[in-house]
C-alpha atoms as a PDB file:
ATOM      1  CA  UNK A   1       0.000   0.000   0.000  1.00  0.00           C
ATOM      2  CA  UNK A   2       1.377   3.143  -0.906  1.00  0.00           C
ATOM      3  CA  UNK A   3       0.660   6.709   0.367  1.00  0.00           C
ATOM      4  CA  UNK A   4       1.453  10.039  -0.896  1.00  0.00           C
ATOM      5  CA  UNK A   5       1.443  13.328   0.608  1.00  0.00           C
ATOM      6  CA  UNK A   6       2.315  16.654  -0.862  1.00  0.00           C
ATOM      7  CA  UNK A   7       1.479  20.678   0.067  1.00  0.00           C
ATOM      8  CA  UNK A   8       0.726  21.635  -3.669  1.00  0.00           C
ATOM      9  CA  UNK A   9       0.627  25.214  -3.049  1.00  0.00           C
ATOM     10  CA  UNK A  10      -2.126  25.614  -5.065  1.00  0.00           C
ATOM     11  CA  UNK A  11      -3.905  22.728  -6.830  1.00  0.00           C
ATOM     12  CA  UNK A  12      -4.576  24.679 -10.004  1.00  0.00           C
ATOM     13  CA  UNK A  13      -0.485  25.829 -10.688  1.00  0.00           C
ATOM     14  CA  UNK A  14       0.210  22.365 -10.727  1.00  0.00           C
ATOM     15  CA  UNK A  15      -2.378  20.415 -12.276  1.00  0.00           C
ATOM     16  CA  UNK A  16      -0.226  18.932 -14.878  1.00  0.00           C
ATOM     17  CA  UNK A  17       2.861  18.046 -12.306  1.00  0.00           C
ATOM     18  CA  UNK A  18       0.386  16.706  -9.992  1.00  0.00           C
ATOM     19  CA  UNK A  19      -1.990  14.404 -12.689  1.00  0.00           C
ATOM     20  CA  UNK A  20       2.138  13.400 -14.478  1.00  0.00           C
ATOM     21  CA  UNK A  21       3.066  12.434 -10.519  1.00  0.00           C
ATOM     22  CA  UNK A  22       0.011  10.541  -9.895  1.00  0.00           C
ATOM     23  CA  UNK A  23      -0.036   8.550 -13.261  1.00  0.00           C
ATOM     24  CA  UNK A  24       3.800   7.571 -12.575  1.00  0.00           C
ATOM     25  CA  UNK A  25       3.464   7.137  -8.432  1.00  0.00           C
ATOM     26  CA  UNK A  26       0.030   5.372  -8.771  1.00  0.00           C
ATOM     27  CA  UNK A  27      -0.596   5.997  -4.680  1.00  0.00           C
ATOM     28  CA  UNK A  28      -3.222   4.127  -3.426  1.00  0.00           C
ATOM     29  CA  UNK A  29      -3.857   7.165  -1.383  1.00  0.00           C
ATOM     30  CA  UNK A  30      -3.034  10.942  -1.890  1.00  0.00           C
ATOM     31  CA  UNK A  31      -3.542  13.443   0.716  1.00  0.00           C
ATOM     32  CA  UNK A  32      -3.195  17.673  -0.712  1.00  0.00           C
ATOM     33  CA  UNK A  33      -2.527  20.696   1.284  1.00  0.00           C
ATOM     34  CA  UNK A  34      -3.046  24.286   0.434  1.00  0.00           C
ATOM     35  CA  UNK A  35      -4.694  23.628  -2.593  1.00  0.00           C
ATOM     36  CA  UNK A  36      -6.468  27.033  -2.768  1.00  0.00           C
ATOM     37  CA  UNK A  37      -9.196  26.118  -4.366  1.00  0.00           C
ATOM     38  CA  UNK A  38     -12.972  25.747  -3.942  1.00  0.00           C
ATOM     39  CA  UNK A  39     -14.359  22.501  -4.638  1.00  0.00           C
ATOM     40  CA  UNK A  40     -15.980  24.124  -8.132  1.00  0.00           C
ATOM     41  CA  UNK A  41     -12.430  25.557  -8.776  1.00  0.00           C
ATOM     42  CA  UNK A  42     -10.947  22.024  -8.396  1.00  0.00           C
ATOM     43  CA  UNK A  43      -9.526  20.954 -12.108  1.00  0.00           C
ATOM     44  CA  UNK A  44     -12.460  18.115 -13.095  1.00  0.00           C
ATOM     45  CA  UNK A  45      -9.099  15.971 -14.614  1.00  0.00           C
ATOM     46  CA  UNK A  46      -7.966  15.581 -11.372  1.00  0.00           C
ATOM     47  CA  UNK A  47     -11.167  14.229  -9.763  1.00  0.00           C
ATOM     48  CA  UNK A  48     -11.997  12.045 -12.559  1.00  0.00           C
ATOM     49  CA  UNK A  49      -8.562  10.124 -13.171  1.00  0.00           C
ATOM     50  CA  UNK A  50      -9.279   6.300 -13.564  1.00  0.00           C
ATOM     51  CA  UNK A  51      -9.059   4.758 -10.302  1.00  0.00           C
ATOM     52  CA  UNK A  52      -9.254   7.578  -8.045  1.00  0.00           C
ATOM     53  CA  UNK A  53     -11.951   8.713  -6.150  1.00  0.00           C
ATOM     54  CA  UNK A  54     -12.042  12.839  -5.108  1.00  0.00           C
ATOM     55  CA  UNK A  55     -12.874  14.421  -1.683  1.00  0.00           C
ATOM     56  CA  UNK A  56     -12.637  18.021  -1.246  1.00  0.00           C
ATOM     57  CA  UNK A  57     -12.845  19.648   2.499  1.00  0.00           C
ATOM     58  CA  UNK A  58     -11.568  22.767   3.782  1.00  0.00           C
ATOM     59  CA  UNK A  59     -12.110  26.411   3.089  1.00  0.00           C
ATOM     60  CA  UNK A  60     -10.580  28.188   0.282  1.00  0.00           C
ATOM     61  CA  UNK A  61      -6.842  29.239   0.267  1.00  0.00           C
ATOM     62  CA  UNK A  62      -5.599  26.251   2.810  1.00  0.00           C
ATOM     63  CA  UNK A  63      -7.533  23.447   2.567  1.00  0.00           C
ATOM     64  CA  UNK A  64      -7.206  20.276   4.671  1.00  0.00           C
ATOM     65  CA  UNK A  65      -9.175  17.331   6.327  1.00  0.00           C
ATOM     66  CA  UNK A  66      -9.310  18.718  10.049  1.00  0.00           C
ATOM     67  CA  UNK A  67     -10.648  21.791  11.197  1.00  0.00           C
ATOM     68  CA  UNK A  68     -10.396  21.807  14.982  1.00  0.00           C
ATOM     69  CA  UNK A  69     -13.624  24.060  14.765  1.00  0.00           C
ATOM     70  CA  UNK A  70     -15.875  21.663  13.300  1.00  0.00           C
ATOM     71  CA  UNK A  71     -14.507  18.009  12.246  1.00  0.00           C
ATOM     72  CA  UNK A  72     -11.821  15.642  10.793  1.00  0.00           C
ATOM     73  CA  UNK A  73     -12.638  13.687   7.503  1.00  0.00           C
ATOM     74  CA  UNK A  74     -10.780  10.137   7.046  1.00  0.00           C
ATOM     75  CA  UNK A  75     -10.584   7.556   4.368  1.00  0.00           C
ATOM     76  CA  UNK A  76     -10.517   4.010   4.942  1.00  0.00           C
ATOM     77  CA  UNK A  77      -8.305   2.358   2.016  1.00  0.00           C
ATOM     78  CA  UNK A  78      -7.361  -1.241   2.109  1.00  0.00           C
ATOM     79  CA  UNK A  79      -8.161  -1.673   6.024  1.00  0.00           C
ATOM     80  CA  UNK A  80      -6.061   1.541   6.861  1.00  0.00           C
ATOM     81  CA  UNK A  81      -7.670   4.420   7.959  1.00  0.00           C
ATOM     82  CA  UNK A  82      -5.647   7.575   6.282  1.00  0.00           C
ATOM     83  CA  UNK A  83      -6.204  11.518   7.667  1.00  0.00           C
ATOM     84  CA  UNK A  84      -5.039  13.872   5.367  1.00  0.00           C
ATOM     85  CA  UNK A  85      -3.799  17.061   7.859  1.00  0.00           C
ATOM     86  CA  UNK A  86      -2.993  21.100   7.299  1.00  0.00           C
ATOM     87  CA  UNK A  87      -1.306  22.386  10.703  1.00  0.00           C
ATOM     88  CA  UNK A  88      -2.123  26.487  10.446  1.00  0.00           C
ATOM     89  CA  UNK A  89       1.123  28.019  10.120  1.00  0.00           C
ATOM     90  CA  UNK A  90       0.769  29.945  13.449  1.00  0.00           C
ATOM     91  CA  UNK A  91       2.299  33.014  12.012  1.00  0.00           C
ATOM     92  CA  UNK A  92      -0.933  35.277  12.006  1.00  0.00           C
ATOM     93  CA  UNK A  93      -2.625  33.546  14.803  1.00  0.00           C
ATOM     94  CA  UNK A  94      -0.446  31.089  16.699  1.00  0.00           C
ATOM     95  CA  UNK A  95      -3.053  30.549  19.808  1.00  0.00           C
ATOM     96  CA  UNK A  96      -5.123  28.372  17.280  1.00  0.00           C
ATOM     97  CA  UNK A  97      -2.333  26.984  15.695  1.00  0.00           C
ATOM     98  CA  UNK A  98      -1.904  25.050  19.886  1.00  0.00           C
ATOM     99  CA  UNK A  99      -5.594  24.732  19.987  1.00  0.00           C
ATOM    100  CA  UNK A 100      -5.722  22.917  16.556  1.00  0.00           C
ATOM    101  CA  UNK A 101      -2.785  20.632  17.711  1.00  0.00           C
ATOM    102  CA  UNK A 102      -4.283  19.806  20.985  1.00  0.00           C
ATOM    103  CA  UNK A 103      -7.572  18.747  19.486  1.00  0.00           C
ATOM    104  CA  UNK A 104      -5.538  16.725  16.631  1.00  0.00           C
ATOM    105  CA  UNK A 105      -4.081  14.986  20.130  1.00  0.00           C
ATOM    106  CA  UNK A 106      -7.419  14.434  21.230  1.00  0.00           C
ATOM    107  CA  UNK A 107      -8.657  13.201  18.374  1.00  0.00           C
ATOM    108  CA  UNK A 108      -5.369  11.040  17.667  1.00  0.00           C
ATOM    109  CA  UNK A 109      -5.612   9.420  21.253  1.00  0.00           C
ATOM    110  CA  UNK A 110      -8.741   7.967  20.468  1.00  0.00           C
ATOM    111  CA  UNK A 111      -7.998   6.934  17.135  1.00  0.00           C
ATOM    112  CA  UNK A 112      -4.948   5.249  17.395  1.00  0.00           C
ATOM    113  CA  UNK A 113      -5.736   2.933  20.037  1.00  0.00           C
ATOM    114  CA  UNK A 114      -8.251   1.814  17.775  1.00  0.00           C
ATOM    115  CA  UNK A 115      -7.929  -1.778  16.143  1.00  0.00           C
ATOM    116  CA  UNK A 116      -7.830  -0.490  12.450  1.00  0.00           C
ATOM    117  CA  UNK A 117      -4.187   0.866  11.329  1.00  0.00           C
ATOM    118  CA  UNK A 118      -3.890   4.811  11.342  1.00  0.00           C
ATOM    119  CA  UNK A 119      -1.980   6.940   9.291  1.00  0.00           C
ATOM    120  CA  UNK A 120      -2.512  10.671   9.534  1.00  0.00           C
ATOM    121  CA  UNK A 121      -0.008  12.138   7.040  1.00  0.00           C
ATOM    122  CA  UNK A 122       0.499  15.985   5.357  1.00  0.00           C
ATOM    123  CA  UNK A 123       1.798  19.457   6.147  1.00  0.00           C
ATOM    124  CA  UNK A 124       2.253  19.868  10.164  1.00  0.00           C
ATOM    125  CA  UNK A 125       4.354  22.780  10.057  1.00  0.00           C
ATOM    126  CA  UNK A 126       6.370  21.683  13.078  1.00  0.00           C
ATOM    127  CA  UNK A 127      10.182  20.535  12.469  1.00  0.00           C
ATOM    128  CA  UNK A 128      10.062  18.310  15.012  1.00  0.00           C
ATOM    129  CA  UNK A 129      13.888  18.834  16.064  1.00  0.00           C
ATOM    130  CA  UNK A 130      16.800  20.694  15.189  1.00  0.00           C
ATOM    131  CA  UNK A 131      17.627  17.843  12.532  1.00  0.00           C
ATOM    132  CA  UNK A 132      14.888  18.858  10.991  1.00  0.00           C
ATOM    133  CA  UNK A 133      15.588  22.335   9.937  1.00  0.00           C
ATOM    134  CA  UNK A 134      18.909  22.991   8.075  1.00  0.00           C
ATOM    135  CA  UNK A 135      22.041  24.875  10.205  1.00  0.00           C
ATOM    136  CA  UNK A 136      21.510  28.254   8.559  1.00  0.00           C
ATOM    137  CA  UNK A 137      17.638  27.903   9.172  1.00  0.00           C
ATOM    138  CA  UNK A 138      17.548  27.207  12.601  1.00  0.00           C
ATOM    139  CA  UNK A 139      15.964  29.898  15.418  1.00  0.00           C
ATOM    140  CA  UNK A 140      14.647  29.227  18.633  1.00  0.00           C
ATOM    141  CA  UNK A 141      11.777  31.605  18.184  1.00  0.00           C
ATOM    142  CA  UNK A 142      10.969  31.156  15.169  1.00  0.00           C
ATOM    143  CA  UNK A 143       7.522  29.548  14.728  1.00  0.00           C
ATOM    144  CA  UNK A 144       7.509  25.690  13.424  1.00  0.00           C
ATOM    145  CA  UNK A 145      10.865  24.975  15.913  1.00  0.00           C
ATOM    146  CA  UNK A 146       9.216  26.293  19.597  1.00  0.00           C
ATOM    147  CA  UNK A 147       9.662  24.479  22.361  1.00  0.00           C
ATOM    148  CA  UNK A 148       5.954  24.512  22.937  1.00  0.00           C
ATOM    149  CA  UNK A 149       5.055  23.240  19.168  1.00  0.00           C
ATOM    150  CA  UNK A 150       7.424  20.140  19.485  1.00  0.00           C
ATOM    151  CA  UNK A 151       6.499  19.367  23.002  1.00  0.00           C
ATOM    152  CA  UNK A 152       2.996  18.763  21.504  1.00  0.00           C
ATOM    153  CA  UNK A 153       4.445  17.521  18.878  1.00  0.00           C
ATOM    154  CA  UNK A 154       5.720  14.744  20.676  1.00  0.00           C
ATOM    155  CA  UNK A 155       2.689  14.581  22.910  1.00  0.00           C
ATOM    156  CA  UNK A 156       0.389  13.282  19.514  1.00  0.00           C
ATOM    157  CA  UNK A 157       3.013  10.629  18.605  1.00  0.00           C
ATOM    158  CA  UNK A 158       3.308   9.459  22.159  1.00  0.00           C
ATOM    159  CA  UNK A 159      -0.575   8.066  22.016  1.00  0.00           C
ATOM    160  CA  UNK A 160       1.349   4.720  19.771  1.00  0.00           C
ATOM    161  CA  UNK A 161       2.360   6.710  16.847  1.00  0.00           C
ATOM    162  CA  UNK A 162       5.291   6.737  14.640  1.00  0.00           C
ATOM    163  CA  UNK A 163       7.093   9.243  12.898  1.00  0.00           C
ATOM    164  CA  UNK A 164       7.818   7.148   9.944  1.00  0.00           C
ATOM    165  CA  UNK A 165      10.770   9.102   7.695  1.00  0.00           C
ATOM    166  CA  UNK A 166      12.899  10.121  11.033  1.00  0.00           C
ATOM    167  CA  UNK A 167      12.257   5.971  12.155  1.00  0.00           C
ATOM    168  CA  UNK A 168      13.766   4.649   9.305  1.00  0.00           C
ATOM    169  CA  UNK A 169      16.665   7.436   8.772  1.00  0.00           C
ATOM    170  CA  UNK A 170      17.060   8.688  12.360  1.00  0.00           C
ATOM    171  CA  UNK A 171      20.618  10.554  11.729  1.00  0.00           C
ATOM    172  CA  UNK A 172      19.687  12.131   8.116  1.00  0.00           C
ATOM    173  CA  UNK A 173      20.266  15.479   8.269  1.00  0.00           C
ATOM    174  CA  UNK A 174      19.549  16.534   4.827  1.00  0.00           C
ATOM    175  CA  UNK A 175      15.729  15.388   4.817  1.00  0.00           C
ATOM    176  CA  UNK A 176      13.815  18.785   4.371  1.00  0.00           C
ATOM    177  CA  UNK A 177      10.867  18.918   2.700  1.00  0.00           C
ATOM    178  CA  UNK A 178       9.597  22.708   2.262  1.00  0.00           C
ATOM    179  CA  UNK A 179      12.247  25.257   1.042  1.00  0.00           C
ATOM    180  CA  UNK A 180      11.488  28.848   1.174  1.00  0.00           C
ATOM    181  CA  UNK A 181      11.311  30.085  -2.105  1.00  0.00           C
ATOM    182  CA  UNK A 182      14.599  32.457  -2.578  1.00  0.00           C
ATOM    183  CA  UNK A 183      18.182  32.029  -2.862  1.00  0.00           C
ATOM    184  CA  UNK A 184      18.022  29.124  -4.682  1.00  0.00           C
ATOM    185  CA  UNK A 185      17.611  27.377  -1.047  1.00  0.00           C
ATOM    186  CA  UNK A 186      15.534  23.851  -2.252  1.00  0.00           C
ATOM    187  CA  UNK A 187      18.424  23.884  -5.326  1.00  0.00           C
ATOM    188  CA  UNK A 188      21.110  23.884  -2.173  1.00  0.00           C
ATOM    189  CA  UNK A 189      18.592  21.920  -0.260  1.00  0.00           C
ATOM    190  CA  UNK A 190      18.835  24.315   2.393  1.00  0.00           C
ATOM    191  CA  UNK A 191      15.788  23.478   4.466  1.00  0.00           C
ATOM    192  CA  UNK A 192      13.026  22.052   6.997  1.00  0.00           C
ATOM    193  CA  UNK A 193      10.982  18.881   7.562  1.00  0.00           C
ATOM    194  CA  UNK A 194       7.391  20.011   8.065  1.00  0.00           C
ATOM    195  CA  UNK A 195       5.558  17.473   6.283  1.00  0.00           C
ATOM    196  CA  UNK A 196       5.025  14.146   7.844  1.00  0.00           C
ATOM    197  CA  UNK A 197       3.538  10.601   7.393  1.00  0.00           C
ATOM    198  CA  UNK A 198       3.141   9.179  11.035  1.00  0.00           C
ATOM    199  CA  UNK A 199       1.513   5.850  11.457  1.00  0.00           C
ATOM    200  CA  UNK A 200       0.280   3.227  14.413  1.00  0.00           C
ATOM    201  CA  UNK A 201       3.020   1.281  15.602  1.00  0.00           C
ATOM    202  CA  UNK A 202       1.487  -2.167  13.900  1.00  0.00           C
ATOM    203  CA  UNK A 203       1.565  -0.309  10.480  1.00  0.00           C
ATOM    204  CA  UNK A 204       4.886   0.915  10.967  1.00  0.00           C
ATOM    205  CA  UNK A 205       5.922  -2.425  11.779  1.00  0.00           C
ATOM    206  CA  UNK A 206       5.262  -3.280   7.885  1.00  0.00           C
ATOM    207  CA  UNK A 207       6.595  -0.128   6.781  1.00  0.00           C
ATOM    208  CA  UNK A 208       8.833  -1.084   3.210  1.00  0.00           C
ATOM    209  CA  UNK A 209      10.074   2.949   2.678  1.00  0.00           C
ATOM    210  CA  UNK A 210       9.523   6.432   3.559  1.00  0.00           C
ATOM    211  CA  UNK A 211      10.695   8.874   0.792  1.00  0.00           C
ATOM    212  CA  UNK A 212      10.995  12.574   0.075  1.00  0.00           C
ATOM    213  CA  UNK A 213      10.712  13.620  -3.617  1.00  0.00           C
ATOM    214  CA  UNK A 214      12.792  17.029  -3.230  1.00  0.00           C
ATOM    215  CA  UNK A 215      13.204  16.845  -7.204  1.00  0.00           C
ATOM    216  CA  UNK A 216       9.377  16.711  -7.498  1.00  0.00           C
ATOM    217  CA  UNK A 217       7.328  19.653  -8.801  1.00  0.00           C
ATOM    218  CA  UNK A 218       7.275  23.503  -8.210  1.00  0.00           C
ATOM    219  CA  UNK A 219       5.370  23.618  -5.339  1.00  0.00           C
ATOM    220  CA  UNK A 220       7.839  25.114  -1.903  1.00  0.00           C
ATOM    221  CA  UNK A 221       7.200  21.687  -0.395  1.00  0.00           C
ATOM    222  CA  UNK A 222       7.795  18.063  -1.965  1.00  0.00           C
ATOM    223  CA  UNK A 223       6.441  15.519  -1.654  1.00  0.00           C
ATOM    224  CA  UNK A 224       6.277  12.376   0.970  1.00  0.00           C
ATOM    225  CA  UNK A 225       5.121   8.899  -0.506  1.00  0.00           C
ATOM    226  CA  UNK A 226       5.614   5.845   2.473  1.00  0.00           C
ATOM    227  CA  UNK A 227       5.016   1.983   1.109  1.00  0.00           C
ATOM    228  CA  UNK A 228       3.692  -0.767   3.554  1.00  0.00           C
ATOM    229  CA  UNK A 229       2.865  -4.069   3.240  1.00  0.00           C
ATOM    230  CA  UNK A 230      -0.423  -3.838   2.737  1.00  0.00           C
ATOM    231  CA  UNK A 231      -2.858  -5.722   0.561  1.00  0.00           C
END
Protein backbone atom coordinates (compact mmCIF):
# COMPACT_ATOMS: atom_id res chain seq x y z
CA UNK A 1 0.00 0.00 0.00
CA UNK A 2 1.38 3.14 -0.91
CA UNK A 3 0.66 6.71 0.37
CA UNK A 4 1.45 10.04 -0.90
CA UNK A 5 1.44 13.33 0.61
CA UNK A 6 2.32 16.65 -0.86
CA UNK A 7 1.48 20.68 0.07
CA UNK A 8 0.73 21.64 -3.67
CA UNK A 9 0.63 25.21 -3.05
CA UNK A 10 -2.13 25.61 -5.07
CA UNK A 11 -3.91 22.73 -6.83
CA UNK A 12 -4.58 24.68 -10.00
CA UNK A 13 -0.48 25.83 -10.69
CA UNK A 14 0.21 22.37 -10.73
CA UNK A 15 -2.38 20.41 -12.28
CA UNK A 16 -0.23 18.93 -14.88
CA UNK A 17 2.86 18.05 -12.31
CA UNK A 18 0.39 16.71 -9.99
CA UNK A 19 -1.99 14.40 -12.69
CA UNK A 20 2.14 13.40 -14.48
CA UNK A 21 3.07 12.43 -10.52
CA UNK A 22 0.01 10.54 -9.89
CA UNK A 23 -0.04 8.55 -13.26
CA UNK A 24 3.80 7.57 -12.58
CA UNK A 25 3.46 7.14 -8.43
CA UNK A 26 0.03 5.37 -8.77
CA UNK A 27 -0.60 6.00 -4.68
CA UNK A 28 -3.22 4.13 -3.43
CA UNK A 29 -3.86 7.17 -1.38
CA UNK A 30 -3.03 10.94 -1.89
CA UNK A 31 -3.54 13.44 0.72
CA UNK A 32 -3.20 17.67 -0.71
CA UNK A 33 -2.53 20.70 1.28
CA UNK A 34 -3.05 24.29 0.43
CA UNK A 35 -4.69 23.63 -2.59
CA UNK A 36 -6.47 27.03 -2.77
CA UNK A 37 -9.20 26.12 -4.37
CA UNK A 38 -12.97 25.75 -3.94
CA UNK A 39 -14.36 22.50 -4.64
CA UNK A 40 -15.98 24.12 -8.13
CA UNK A 41 -12.43 25.56 -8.78
CA UNK A 42 -10.95 22.02 -8.40
CA UNK A 43 -9.53 20.95 -12.11
CA UNK A 44 -12.46 18.11 -13.09
CA UNK A 45 -9.10 15.97 -14.61
CA UNK A 46 -7.97 15.58 -11.37
CA UNK A 47 -11.17 14.23 -9.76
CA UNK A 48 -12.00 12.05 -12.56
CA UNK A 49 -8.56 10.12 -13.17
CA UNK A 50 -9.28 6.30 -13.56
CA UNK A 51 -9.06 4.76 -10.30
CA UNK A 52 -9.25 7.58 -8.04
CA UNK A 53 -11.95 8.71 -6.15
CA UNK A 54 -12.04 12.84 -5.11
CA UNK A 55 -12.87 14.42 -1.68
CA UNK A 56 -12.64 18.02 -1.25
CA UNK A 57 -12.85 19.65 2.50
CA UNK A 58 -11.57 22.77 3.78
CA UNK A 59 -12.11 26.41 3.09
CA UNK A 60 -10.58 28.19 0.28
CA UNK A 61 -6.84 29.24 0.27
CA UNK A 62 -5.60 26.25 2.81
CA UNK A 63 -7.53 23.45 2.57
CA UNK A 64 -7.21 20.28 4.67
CA UNK A 65 -9.18 17.33 6.33
CA UNK A 66 -9.31 18.72 10.05
CA UNK A 67 -10.65 21.79 11.20
CA UNK A 68 -10.40 21.81 14.98
CA UNK A 69 -13.62 24.06 14.76
CA UNK A 70 -15.87 21.66 13.30
CA UNK A 71 -14.51 18.01 12.25
CA UNK A 72 -11.82 15.64 10.79
CA UNK A 73 -12.64 13.69 7.50
CA UNK A 74 -10.78 10.14 7.05
CA UNK A 75 -10.58 7.56 4.37
CA UNK A 76 -10.52 4.01 4.94
CA UNK A 77 -8.31 2.36 2.02
CA UNK A 78 -7.36 -1.24 2.11
CA UNK A 79 -8.16 -1.67 6.02
CA UNK A 80 -6.06 1.54 6.86
CA UNK A 81 -7.67 4.42 7.96
CA UNK A 82 -5.65 7.57 6.28
CA UNK A 83 -6.20 11.52 7.67
CA UNK A 84 -5.04 13.87 5.37
CA UNK A 85 -3.80 17.06 7.86
CA UNK A 86 -2.99 21.10 7.30
CA UNK A 87 -1.31 22.39 10.70
CA UNK A 88 -2.12 26.49 10.45
CA UNK A 89 1.12 28.02 10.12
CA UNK A 90 0.77 29.94 13.45
CA UNK A 91 2.30 33.01 12.01
CA UNK A 92 -0.93 35.28 12.01
CA UNK A 93 -2.63 33.55 14.80
CA UNK A 94 -0.45 31.09 16.70
CA UNK A 95 -3.05 30.55 19.81
CA UNK A 96 -5.12 28.37 17.28
CA UNK A 97 -2.33 26.98 15.69
CA UNK A 98 -1.90 25.05 19.89
CA UNK A 99 -5.59 24.73 19.99
CA UNK A 100 -5.72 22.92 16.56
CA UNK A 101 -2.79 20.63 17.71
CA UNK A 102 -4.28 19.81 20.98
CA UNK A 103 -7.57 18.75 19.49
CA UNK A 104 -5.54 16.72 16.63
CA UNK A 105 -4.08 14.99 20.13
CA UNK A 106 -7.42 14.43 21.23
CA UNK A 107 -8.66 13.20 18.37
CA UNK A 108 -5.37 11.04 17.67
CA UNK A 109 -5.61 9.42 21.25
CA UNK A 110 -8.74 7.97 20.47
CA UNK A 111 -8.00 6.93 17.13
CA UNK A 112 -4.95 5.25 17.40
CA UNK A 113 -5.74 2.93 20.04
CA UNK A 114 -8.25 1.81 17.78
CA UNK A 115 -7.93 -1.78 16.14
CA UNK A 116 -7.83 -0.49 12.45
CA UNK A 117 -4.19 0.87 11.33
CA UNK A 118 -3.89 4.81 11.34
CA UNK A 119 -1.98 6.94 9.29
CA UNK A 120 -2.51 10.67 9.53
CA UNK A 121 -0.01 12.14 7.04
CA UNK A 122 0.50 15.98 5.36
CA UNK A 123 1.80 19.46 6.15
CA UNK A 124 2.25 19.87 10.16
CA UNK A 125 4.35 22.78 10.06
CA UNK A 126 6.37 21.68 13.08
CA UNK A 127 10.18 20.54 12.47
CA UNK A 128 10.06 18.31 15.01
CA UNK A 129 13.89 18.83 16.06
CA UNK A 130 16.80 20.69 15.19
CA UNK A 131 17.63 17.84 12.53
CA UNK A 132 14.89 18.86 10.99
CA UNK A 133 15.59 22.34 9.94
CA UNK A 134 18.91 22.99 8.08
CA UNK A 135 22.04 24.87 10.21
CA UNK A 136 21.51 28.25 8.56
CA UNK A 137 17.64 27.90 9.17
CA UNK A 138 17.55 27.21 12.60
CA UNK A 139 15.96 29.90 15.42
CA UNK A 140 14.65 29.23 18.63
CA UNK A 141 11.78 31.60 18.18
CA UNK A 142 10.97 31.16 15.17
CA UNK A 143 7.52 29.55 14.73
CA UNK A 144 7.51 25.69 13.42
CA UNK A 145 10.87 24.98 15.91
CA UNK A 146 9.22 26.29 19.60
CA UNK A 147 9.66 24.48 22.36
CA UNK A 148 5.95 24.51 22.94
CA UNK A 149 5.06 23.24 19.17
CA UNK A 150 7.42 20.14 19.48
CA UNK A 151 6.50 19.37 23.00
CA UNK A 152 3.00 18.76 21.50
CA UNK A 153 4.45 17.52 18.88
CA UNK A 154 5.72 14.74 20.68
CA UNK A 155 2.69 14.58 22.91
CA UNK A 156 0.39 13.28 19.51
CA UNK A 157 3.01 10.63 18.60
CA UNK A 158 3.31 9.46 22.16
CA UNK A 159 -0.58 8.07 22.02
CA UNK A 160 1.35 4.72 19.77
CA UNK A 161 2.36 6.71 16.85
CA UNK A 162 5.29 6.74 14.64
CA UNK A 163 7.09 9.24 12.90
CA UNK A 164 7.82 7.15 9.94
CA UNK A 165 10.77 9.10 7.69
CA UNK A 166 12.90 10.12 11.03
CA UNK A 167 12.26 5.97 12.16
CA UNK A 168 13.77 4.65 9.31
CA UNK A 169 16.67 7.44 8.77
CA UNK A 170 17.06 8.69 12.36
CA UNK A 171 20.62 10.55 11.73
CA UNK A 172 19.69 12.13 8.12
CA UNK A 173 20.27 15.48 8.27
CA UNK A 174 19.55 16.53 4.83
CA UNK A 175 15.73 15.39 4.82
CA UNK A 176 13.81 18.78 4.37
CA UNK A 177 10.87 18.92 2.70
CA UNK A 178 9.60 22.71 2.26
CA UNK A 179 12.25 25.26 1.04
CA UNK A 180 11.49 28.85 1.17
CA UNK A 181 11.31 30.09 -2.11
CA UNK A 182 14.60 32.46 -2.58
CA UNK A 183 18.18 32.03 -2.86
CA UNK A 184 18.02 29.12 -4.68
CA UNK A 185 17.61 27.38 -1.05
CA UNK A 186 15.53 23.85 -2.25
CA UNK A 187 18.42 23.88 -5.33
CA UNK A 188 21.11 23.88 -2.17
CA UNK A 189 18.59 21.92 -0.26
CA UNK A 190 18.84 24.31 2.39
CA UNK A 191 15.79 23.48 4.47
CA UNK A 192 13.03 22.05 7.00
CA UNK A 193 10.98 18.88 7.56
CA UNK A 194 7.39 20.01 8.07
CA UNK A 195 5.56 17.47 6.28
CA UNK A 196 5.02 14.15 7.84
CA UNK A 197 3.54 10.60 7.39
CA UNK A 198 3.14 9.18 11.04
CA UNK A 199 1.51 5.85 11.46
CA UNK A 200 0.28 3.23 14.41
CA UNK A 201 3.02 1.28 15.60
CA UNK A 202 1.49 -2.17 13.90
CA UNK A 203 1.56 -0.31 10.48
CA UNK A 204 4.89 0.91 10.97
CA UNK A 205 5.92 -2.42 11.78
CA UNK A 206 5.26 -3.28 7.88
CA UNK A 207 6.59 -0.13 6.78
CA UNK A 208 8.83 -1.08 3.21
CA UNK A 209 10.07 2.95 2.68
CA UNK A 210 9.52 6.43 3.56
CA UNK A 211 10.69 8.87 0.79
CA UNK A 212 10.99 12.57 0.08
CA UNK A 213 10.71 13.62 -3.62
CA UNK A 214 12.79 17.03 -3.23
CA UNK A 215 13.20 16.84 -7.20
CA UNK A 216 9.38 16.71 -7.50
CA UNK A 217 7.33 19.65 -8.80
CA UNK A 218 7.28 23.50 -8.21
CA UNK A 219 5.37 23.62 -5.34
CA UNK A 220 7.84 25.11 -1.90
CA UNK A 221 7.20 21.69 -0.39
CA UNK A 222 7.79 18.06 -1.97
CA UNK A 223 6.44 15.52 -1.65
CA UNK A 224 6.28 12.38 0.97
CA UNK A 225 5.12 8.90 -0.51
CA UNK A 226 5.61 5.84 2.47
CA UNK A 227 5.02 1.98 1.11
CA UNK A 228 3.69 -0.77 3.55
CA UNK A 229 2.86 -4.07 3.24
CA UNK A 230 -0.42 -3.84 2.74
CA UNK A 231 -2.86 -5.72 0.56
Amino acid sequence: MKIATWNVNGIRARQQQLAEWIARERPDVVCLQEIKASSDQVPAALCEMEGYWCYWHGAKGYSGSFDYESRIVTATVKGVEVASVYVPNGGKDFPAKMRFLAALEEWASAHASGARPLVICGDINIARADIDVHPKERKATAIGQLPVEREQLERILGHGLVDVGRALEPENDQMFTWWAPWCNLRQRNIGWRLDYVIATRPLFDRVQSCVVQRDIGTSDHAPVVASFGVE
